[in-house]
Structures are given as C-alpha cells and as structure tokens.
PDB file of N, CA and C in Angstrom:
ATOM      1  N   UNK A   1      49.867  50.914 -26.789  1.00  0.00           N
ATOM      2  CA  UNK A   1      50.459  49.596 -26.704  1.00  0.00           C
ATOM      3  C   UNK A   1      51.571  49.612 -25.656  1.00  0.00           C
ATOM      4  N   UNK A   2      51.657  48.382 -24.699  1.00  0.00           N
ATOM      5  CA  UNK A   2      52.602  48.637 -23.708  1.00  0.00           C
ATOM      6  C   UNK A   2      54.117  47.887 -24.620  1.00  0.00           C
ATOM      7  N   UNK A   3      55.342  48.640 -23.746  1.00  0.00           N
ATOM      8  CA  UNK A   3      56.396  47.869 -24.025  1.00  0.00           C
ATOM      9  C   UNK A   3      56.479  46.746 -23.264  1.00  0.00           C
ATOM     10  N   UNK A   4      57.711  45.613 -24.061  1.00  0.00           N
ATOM     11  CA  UNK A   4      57.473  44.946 -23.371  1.00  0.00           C
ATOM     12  C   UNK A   4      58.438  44.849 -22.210  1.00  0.00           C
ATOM     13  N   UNK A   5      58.763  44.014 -21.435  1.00  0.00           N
ATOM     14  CA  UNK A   5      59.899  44.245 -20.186  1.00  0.00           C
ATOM     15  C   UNK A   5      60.741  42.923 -20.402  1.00  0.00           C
ATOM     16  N   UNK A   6      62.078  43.675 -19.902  1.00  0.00           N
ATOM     17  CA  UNK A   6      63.320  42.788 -19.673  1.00  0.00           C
ATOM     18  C   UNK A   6      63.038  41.496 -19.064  1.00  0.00           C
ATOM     19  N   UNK A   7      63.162  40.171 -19.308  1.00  0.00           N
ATOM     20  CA  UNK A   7      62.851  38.886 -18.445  1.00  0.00           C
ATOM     21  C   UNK A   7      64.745  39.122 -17.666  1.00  0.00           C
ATOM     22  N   UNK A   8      65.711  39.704 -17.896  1.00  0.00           N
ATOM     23  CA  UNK A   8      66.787  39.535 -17.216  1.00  0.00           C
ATOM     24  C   UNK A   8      66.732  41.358 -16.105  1.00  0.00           C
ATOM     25  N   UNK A   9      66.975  41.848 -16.670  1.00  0.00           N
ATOM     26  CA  UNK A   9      66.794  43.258 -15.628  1.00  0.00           C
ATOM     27  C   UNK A   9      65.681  43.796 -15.418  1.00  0.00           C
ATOM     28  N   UNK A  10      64.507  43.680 -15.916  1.00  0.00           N
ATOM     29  CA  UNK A  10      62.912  43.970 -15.794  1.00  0.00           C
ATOM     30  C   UNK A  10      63.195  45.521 -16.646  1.00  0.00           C
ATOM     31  N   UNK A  11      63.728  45.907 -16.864  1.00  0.00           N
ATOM     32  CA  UNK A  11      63.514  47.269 -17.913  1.00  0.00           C
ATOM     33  C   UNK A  11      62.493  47.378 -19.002  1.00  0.00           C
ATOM     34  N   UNK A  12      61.848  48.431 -19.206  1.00  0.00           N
ATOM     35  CA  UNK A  12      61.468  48.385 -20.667  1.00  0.00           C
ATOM     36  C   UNK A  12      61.870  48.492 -21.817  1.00  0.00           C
ATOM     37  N   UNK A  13      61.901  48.097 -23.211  1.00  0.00           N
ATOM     38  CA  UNK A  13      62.453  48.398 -24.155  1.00  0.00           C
ATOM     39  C   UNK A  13      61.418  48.306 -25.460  1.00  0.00           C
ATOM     40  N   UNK A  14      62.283  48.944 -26.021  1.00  0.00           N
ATOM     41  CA  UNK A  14      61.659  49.145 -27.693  1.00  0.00           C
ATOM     42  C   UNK A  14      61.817  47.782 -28.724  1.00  0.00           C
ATOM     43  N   UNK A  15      60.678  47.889 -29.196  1.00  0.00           N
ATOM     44  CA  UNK A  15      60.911  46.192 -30.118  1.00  0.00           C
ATOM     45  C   UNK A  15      59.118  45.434 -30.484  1.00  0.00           C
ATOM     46  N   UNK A  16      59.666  43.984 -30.498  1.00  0.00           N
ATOM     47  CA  UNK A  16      58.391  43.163 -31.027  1.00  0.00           C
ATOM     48  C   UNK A  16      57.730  43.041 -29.459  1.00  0.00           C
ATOM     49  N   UNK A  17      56.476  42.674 -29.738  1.00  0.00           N
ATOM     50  CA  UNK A  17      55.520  42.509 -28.746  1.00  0.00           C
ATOM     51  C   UNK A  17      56.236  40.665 -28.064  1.00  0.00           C
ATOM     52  N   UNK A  18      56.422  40.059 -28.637  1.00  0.00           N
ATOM     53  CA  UNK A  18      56.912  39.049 -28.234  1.00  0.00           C
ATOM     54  C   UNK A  18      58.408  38.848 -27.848  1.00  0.00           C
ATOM     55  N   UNK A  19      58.877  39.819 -28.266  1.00  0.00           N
ATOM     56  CA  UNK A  19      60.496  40.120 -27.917  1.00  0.00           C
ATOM     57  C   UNK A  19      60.874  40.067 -26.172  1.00  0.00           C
ATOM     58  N   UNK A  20      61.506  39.027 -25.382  1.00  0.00           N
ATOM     59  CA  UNK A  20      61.652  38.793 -23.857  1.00  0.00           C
ATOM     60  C   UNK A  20      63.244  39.785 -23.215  1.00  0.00           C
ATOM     61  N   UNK A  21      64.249  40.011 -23.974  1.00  0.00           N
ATOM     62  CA  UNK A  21      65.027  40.460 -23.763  1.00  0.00           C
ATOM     63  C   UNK A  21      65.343  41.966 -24.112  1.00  0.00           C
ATOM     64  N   UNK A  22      66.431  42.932 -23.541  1.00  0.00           N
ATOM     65  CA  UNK A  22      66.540  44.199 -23.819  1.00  0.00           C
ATOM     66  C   UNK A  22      67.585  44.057 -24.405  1.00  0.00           C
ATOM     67  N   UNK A  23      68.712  42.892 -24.607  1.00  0.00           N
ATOM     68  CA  UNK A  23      69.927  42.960 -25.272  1.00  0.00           C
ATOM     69  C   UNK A  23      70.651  41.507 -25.681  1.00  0.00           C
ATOM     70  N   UNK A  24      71.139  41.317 -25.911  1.00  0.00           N
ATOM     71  CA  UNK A  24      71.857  40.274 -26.399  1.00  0.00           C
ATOM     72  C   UNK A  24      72.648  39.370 -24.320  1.00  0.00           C
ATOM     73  N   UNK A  25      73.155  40.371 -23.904  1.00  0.00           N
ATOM     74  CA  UNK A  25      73.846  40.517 -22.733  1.00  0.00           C
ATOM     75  C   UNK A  25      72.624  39.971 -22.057  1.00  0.00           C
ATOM     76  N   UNK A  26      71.278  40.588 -21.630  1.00  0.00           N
ATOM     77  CA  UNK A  26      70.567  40.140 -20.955  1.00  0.00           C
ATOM     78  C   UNK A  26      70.149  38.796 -21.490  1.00  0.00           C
ATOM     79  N   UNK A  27      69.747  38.421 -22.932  1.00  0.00           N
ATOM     80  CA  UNK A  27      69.303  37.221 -23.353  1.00  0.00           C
ATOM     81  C   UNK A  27      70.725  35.764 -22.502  1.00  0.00           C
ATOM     82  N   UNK A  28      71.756  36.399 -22.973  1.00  0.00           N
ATOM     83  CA  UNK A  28      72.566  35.618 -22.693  1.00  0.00           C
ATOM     84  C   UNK A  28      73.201  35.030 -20.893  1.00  0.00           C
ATOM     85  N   UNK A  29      72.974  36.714 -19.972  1.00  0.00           N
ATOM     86  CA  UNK A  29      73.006  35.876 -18.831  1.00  0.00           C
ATOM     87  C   UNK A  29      71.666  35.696 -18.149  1.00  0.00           C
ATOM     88  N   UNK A  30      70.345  35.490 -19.076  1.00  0.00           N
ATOM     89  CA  UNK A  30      69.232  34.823 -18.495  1.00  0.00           C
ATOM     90  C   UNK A  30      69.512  33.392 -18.871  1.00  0.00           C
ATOM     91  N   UNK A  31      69.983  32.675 -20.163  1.00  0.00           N
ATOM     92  CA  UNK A  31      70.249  31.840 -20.106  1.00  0.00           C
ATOM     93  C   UNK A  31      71.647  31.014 -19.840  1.00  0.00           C
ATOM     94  N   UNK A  32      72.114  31.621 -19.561  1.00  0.00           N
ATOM     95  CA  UNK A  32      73.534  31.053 -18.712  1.00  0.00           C
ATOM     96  C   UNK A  32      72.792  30.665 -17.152  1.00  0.00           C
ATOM     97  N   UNK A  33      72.743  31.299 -16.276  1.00  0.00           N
ATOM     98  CA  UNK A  33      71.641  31.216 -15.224  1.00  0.00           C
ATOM     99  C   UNK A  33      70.786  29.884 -15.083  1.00  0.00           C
ATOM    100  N   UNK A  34      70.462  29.952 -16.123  1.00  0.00           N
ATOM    101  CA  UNK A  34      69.098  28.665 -16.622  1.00  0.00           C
ATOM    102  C   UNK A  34      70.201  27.014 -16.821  1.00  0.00           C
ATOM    103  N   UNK A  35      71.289  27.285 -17.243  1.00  0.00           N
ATOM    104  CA  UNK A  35      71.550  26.043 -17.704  1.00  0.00           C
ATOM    105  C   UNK A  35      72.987  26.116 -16.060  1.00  0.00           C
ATOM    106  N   UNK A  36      73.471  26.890 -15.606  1.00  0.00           N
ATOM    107  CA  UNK A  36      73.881  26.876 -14.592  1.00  0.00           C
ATOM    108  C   UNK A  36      73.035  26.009 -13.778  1.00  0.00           C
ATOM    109  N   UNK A  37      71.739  25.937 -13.268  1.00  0.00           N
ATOM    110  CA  UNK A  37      71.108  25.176 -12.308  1.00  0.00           C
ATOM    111  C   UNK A  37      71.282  24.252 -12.851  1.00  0.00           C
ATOM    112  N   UNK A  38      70.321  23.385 -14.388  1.00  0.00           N
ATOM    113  CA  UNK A  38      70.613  22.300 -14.673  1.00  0.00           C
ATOM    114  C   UNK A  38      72.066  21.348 -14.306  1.00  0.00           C
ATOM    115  N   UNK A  39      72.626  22.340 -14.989  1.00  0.00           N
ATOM    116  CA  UNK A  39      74.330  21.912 -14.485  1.00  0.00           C
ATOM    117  C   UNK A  39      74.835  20.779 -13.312  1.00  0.00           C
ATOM    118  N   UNK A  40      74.347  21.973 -12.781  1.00  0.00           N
ATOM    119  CA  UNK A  40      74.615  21.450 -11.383  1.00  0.00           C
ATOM    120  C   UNK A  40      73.835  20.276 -10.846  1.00  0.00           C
ATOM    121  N   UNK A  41      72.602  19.992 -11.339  1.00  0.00           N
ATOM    122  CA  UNK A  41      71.717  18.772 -11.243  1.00  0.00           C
ATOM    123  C   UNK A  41      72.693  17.626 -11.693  1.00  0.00           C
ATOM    124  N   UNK A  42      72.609  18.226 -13.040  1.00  0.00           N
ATOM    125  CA  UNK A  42      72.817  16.240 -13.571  1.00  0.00           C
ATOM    126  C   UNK A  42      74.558  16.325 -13.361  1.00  0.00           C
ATOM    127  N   UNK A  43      75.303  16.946 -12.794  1.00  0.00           N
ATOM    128  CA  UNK A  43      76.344  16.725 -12.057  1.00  0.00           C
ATOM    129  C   UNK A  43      76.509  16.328 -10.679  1.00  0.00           C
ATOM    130  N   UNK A  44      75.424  16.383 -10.323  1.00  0.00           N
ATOM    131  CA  UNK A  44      75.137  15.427  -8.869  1.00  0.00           C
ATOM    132  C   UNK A  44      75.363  14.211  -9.322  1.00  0.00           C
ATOM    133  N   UNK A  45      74.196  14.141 -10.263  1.00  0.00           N
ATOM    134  CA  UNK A  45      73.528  12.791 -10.303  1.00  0.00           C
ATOM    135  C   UNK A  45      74.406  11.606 -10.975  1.00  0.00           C
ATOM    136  N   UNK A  46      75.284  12.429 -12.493  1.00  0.00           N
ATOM    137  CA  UNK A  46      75.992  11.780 -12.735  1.00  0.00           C
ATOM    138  C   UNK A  46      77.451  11.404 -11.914  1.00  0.00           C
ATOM    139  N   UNK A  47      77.536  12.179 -11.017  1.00  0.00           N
ATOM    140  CA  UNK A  47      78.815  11.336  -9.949  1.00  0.00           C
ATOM    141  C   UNK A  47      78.099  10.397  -9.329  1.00  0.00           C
ATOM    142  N   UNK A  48      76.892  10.252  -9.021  1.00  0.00           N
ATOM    143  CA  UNK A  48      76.760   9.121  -8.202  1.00  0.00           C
ATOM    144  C   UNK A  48      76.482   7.938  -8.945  1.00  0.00           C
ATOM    145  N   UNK A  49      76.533   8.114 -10.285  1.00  0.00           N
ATOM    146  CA  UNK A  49      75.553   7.101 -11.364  1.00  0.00           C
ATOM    147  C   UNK A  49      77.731   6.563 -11.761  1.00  0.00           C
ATOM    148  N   UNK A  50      78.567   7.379 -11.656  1.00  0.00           N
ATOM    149  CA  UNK A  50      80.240   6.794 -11.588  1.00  0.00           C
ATOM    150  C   UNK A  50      80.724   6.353 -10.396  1.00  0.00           C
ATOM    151  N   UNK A  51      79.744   6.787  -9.258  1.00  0.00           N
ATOM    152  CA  UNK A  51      80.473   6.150  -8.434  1.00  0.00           C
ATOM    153  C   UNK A  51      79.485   4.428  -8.071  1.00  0.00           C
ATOM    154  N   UNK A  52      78.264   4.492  -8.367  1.00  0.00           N
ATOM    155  CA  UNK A  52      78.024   3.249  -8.849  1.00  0.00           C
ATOM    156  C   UNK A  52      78.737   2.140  -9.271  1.00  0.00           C
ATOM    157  N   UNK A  53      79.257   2.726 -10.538  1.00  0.00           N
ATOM    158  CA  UNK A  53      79.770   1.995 -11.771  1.00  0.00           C
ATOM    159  C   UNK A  53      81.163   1.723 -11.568  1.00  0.00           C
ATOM    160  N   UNK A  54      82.021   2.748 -10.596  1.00  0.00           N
ATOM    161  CA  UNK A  54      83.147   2.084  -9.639  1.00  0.00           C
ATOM    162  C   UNK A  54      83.022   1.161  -8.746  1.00  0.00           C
ATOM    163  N   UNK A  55      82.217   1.242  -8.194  1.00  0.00           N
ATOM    164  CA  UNK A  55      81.838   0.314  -7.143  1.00  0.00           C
ATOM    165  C   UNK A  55      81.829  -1.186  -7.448  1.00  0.00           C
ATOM    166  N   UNK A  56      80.755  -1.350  -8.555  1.00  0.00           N
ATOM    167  CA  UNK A  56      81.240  -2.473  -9.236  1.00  0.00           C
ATOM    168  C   UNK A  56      81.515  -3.211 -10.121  1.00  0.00           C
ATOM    169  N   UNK A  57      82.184  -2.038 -10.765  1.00  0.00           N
ATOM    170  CA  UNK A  57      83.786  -2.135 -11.420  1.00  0.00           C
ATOM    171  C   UNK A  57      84.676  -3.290  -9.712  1.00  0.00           C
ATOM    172  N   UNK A  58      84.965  -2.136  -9.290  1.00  0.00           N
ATOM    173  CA  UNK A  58      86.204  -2.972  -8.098  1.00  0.00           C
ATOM    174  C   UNK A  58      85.184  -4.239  -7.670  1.00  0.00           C
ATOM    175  N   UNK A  59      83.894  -4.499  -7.251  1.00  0.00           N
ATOM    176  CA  UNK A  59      83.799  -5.668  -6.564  1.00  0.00           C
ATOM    177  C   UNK A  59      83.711  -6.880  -7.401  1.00  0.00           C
ATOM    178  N   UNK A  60      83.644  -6.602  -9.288  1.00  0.00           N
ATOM    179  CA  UNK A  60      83.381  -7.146 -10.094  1.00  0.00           C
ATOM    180  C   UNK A  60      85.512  -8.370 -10.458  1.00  0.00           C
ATOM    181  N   UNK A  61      86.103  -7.113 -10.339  1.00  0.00           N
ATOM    182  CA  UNK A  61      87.519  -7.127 -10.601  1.00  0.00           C
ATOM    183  C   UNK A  61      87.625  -7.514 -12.027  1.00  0.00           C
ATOM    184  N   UNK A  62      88.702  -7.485 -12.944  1.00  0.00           N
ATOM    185  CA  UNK A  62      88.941  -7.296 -14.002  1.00  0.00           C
ATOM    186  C   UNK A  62      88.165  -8.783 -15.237  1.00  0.00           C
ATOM    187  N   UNK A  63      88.698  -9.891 -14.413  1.00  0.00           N
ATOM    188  CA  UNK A  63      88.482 -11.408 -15.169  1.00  0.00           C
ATOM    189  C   UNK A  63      86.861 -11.925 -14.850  1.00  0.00           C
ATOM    190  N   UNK A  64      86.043 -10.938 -13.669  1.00  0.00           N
ATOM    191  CA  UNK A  64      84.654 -11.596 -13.264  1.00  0.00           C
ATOM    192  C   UNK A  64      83.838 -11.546 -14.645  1.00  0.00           C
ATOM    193  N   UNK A  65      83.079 -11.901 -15.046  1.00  0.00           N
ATOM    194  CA  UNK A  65      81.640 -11.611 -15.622  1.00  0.00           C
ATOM    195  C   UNK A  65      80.448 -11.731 -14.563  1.00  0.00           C
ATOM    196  N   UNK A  66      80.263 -12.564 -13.845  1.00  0.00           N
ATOM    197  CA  UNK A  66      79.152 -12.345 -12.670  1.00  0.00           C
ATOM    198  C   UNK A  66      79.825 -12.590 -11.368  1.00  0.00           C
ATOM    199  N   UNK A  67      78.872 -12.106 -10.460  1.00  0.00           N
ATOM    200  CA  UNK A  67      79.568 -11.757  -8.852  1.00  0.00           C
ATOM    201  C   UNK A  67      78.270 -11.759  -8.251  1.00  0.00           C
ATOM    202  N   UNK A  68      78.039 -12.859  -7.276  1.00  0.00           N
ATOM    203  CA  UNK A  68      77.132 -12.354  -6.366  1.00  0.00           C
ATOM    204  C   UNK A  68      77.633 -11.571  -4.819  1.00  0.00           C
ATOM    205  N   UNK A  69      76.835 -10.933  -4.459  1.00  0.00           N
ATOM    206  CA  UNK A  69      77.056 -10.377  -3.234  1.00  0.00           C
ATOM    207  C   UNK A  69      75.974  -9.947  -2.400  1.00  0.00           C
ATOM    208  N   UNK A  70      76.073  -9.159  -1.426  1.00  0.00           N
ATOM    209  CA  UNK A  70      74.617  -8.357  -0.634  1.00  0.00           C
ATOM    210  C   UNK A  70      74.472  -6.866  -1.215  1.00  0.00           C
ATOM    211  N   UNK A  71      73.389  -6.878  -0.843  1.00  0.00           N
ATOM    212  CA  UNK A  71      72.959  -5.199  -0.485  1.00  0.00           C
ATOM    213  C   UNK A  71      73.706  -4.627   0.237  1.00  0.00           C
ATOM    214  N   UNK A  72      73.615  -5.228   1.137  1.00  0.00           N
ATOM    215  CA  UNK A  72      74.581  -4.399   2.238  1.00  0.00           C
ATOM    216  C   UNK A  72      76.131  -4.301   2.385  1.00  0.00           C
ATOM    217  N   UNK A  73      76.592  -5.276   1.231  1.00  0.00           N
ATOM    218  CA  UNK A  73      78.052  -4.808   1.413  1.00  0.00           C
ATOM    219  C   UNK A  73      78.463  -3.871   0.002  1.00  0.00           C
ATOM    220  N   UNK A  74      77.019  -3.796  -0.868  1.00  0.00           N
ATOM    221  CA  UNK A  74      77.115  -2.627  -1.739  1.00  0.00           C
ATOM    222  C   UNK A  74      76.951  -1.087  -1.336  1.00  0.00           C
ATOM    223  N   UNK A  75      75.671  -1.453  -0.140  1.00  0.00           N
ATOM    224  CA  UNK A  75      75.369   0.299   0.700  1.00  0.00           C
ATOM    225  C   UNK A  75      76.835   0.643   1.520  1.00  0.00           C
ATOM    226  N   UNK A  76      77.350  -0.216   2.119  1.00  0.00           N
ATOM    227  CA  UNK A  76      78.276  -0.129   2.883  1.00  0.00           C
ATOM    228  C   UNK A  76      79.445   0.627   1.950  1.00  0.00           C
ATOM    229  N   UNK A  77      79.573   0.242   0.845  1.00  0.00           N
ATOM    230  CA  UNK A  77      80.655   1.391  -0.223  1.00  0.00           C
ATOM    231  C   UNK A  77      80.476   2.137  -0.820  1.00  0.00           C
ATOM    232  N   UNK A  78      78.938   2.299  -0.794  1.00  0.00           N
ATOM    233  CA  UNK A  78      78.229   4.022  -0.987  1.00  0.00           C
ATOM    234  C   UNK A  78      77.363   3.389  -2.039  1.00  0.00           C
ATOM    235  N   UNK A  79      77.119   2.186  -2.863  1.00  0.00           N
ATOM    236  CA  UNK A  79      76.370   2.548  -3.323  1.00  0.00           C
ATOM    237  C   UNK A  79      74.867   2.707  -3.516  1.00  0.00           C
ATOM    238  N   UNK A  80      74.162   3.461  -4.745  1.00  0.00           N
ATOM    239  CA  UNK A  80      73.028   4.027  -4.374  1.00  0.00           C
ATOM    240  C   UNK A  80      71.955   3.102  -4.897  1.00  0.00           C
ATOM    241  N   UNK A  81      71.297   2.135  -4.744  1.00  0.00           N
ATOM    242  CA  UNK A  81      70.264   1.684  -5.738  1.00  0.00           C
ATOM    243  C   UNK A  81      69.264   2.649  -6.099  1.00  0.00           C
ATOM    244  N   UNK A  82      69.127   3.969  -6.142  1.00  0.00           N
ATOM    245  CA  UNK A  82      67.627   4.184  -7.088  1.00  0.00           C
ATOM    246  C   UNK A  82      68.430   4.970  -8.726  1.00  0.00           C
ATOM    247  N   UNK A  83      69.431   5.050  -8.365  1.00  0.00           N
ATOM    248  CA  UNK A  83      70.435   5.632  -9.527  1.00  0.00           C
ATOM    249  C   UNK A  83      70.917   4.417 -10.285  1.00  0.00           C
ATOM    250  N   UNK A  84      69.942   4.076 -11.866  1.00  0.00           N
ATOM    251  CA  UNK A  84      70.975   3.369 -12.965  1.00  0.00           C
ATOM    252  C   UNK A  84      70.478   4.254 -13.525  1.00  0.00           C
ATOM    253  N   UNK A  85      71.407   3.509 -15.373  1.00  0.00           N
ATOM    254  CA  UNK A  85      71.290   4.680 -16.702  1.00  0.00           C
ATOM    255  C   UNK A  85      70.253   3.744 -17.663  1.00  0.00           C
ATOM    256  N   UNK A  86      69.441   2.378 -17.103  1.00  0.00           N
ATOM    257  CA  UNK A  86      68.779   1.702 -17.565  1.00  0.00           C
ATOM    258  C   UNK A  86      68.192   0.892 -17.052  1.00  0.00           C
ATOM    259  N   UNK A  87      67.269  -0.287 -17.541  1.00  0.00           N
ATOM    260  CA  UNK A  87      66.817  -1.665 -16.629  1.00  0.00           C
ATOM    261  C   UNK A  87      66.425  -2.519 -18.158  1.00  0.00           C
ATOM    262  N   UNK A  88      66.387  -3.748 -18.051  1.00  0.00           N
ATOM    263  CA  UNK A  88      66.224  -4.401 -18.986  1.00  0.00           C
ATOM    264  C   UNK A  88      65.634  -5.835 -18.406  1.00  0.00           C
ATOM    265  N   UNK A  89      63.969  -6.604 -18.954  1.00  0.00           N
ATOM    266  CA  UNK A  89      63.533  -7.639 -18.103  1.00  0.00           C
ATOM    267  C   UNK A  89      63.929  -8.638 -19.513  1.00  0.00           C
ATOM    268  N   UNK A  90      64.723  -9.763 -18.879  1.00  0.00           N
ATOM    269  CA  UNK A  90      64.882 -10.872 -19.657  1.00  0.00           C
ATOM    270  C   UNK A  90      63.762 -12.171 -19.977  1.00  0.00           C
ATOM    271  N   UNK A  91      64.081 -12.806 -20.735  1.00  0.00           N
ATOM    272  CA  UNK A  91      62.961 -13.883 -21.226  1.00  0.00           C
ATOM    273  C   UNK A  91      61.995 -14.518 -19.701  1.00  0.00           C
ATOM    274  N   UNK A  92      62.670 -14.709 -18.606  1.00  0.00           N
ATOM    275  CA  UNK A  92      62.453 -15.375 -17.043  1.00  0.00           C
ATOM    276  C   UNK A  92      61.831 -13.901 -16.417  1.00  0.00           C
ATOM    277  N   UNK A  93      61.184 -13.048 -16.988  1.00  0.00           N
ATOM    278  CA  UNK A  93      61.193 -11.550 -15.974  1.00  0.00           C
ATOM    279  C   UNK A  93      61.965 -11.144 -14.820  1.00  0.00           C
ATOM    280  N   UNK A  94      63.272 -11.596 -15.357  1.00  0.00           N
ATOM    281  CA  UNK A  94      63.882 -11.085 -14.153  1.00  0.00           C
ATOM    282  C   UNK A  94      64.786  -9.516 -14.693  1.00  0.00           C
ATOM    283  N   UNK A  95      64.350  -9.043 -13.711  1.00  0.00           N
ATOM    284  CA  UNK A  95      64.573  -7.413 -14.045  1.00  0.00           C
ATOM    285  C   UNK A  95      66.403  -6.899 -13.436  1.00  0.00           C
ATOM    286  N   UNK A  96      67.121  -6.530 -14.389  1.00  0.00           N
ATOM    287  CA  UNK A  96      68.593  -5.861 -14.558  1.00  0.00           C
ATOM    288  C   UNK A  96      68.105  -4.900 -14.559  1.00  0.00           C
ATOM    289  N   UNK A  97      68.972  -3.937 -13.528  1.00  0.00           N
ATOM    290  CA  UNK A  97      69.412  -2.463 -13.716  1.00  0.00           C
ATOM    291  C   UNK A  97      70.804  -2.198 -14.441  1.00  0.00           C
ATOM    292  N   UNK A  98      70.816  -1.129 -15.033  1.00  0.00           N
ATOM    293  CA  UNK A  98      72.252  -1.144 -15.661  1.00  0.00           C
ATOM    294  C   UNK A  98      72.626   0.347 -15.015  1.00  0.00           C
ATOM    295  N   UNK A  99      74.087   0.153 -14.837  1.00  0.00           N
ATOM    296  CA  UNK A  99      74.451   1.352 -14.597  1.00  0.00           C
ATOM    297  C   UNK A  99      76.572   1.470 -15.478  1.00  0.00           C
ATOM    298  N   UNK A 100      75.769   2.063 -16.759  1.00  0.00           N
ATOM    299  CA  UNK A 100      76.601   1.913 -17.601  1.00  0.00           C
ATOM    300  C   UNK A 100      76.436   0.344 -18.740  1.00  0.00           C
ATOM    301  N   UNK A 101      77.800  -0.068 -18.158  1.00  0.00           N
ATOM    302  CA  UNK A 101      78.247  -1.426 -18.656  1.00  0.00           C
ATOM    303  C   UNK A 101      78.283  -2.268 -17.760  1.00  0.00           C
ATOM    304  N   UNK A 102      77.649  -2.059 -16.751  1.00  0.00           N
ATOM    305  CA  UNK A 102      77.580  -3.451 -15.457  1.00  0.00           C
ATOM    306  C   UNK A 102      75.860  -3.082 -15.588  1.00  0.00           C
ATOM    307  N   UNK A 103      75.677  -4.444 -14.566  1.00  0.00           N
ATOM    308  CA  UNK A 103      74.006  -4.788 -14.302  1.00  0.00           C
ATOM    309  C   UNK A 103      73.974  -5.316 -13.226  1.00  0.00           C
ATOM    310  N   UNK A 104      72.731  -5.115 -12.588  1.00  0.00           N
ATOM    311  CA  UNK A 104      72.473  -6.067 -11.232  1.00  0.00           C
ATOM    312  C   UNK A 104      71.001  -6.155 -11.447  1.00  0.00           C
ATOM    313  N   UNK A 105      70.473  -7.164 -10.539  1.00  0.00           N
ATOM    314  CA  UNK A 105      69.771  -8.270 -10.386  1.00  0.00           C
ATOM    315  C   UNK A 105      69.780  -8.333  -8.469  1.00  0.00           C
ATOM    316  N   UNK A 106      68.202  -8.206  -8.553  1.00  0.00           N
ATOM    317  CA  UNK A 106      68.121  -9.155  -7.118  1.00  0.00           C
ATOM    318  C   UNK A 106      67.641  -9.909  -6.989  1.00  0.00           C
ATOM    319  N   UNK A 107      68.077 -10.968  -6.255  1.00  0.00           N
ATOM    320  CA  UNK A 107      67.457 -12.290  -6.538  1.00  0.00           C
ATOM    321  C   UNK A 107      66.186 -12.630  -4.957  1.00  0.00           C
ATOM    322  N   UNK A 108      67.102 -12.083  -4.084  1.00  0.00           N
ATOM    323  CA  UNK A 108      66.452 -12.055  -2.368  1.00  0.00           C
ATOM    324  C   UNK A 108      66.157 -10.545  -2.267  1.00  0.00           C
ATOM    325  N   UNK A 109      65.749 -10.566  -1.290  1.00  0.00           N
ATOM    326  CA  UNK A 109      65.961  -8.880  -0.640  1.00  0.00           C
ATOM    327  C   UNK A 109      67.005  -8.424  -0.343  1.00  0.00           C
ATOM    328  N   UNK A 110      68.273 -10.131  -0.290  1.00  0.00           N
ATOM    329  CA  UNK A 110      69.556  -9.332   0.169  1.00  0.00           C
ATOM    330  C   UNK A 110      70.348  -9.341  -0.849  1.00  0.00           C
ATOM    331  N   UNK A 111      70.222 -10.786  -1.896  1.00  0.00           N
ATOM    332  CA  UNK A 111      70.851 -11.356  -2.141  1.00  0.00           C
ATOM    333  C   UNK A 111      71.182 -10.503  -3.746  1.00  0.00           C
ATOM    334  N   UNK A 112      72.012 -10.171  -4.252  1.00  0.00           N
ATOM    335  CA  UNK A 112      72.578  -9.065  -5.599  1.00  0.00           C
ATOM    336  C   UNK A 112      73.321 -10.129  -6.172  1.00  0.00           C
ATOM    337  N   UNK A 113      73.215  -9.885  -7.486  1.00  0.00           N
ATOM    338  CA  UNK A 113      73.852 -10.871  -8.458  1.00  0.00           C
ATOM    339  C   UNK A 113      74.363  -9.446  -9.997  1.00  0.00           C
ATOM    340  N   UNK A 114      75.957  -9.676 -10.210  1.00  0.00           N
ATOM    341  CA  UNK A 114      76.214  -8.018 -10.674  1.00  0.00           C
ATOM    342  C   UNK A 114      76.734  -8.811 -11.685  1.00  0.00           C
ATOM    343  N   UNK A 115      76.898  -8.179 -12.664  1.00  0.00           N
ATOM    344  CA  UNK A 115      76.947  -8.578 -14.227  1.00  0.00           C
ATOM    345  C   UNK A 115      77.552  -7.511 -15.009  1.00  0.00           C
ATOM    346  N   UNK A 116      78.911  -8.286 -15.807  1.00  0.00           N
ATOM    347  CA  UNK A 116      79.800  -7.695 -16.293  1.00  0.00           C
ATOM    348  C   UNK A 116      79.379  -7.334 -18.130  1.00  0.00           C
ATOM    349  N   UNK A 117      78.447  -6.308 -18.368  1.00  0.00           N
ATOM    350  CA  UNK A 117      77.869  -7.053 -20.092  1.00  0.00           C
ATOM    351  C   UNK A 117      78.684  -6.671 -20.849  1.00  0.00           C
TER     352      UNK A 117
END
C-alpha cells in the first residue's frame, strides 16, 4: 500500500489513506494560502462595490431621494457599472441595480436616474 503525500510539502507520511496533510502546520499553511488568494479577490471587488456607493452617496447629497444624471459624469468619478450587490425589476420592468442602499436605473443610454432606498 502506498503512503500517502503531503498536499503542503509533498512528503510522505504515515496515516489514513485519505489523510492530505503531514501535520497540523502543513494543513494549516495550505489553507491559509487558499483563503489568502480569495482575500485578496473580494477585497478588490469590495472597494470598488464602496467606492460605487460613495460616489453616489456624494452625487445623491444628504436630503436627495432621486437624482438624475449621465453615465458619463458617473464614469468620469470612477464609477464602475458592472459592480452592484443586487438588481431588482419593478411592476413597469424597469430594472434597478443596487449597490448597497442606493439604486440606479437607466432610462437612455445616457440618461441614469439614482435612488436613495
């Protein structure tokens, strides 16, 4: 019967046939490693999904509930349209993205309509 081998240092060791690690140490920085990459993913993603939600936060300002504006004076302050944390189609199918506690709406190709919910 073969042993089986280290998935963190490739060694062999003594144990169950299904057993992936040689130690506690190796189990632990194979998966430290593993959630290190993730990490770093949805920490991209979630700064850009806040800097969204700043964006319009400020173009919204404190007393708005709706704001129309462009596309382009949203790209112009970075933000990203393929990044929300939702979408929701109302009774009229008109389709909201949410990103957080704000929403947008396009009404034109240019034309953005942002929503304070």
């Amino acid at each position: 019967m073969q042993k089986p081998v280290c998935l963190t240092c490739g060694k062999p060791f003594a144990g169950r046939i299904d057993k992936k690690y040689c130690s506690l140490y190796c189990k632990n920085t194979f998966n430290y490693g593993r959630r290190a990459k993730t990490k770093s993913a949805t920490q991209t993603i979630d700064a850009i999904l806040h800097k969204n939600r700043q964006i319009l936060d400020t173009i919204m300002g404190p007393a708005r509930k709706k704001l129309e504006t462009t596309k382009t004076e949203l790209t112009l302050m970075g933000f990203q349209f393929a990044y929300i944390t939702g979408y929701y189609t109302n009774s009229r199918g008109k389709l909201y993205h949410y990103v957080y506690d704000f929403a947008w709406m396009e009404f034109t190709g240019e034309t953005i309509l942002g929503v304070n919910t």
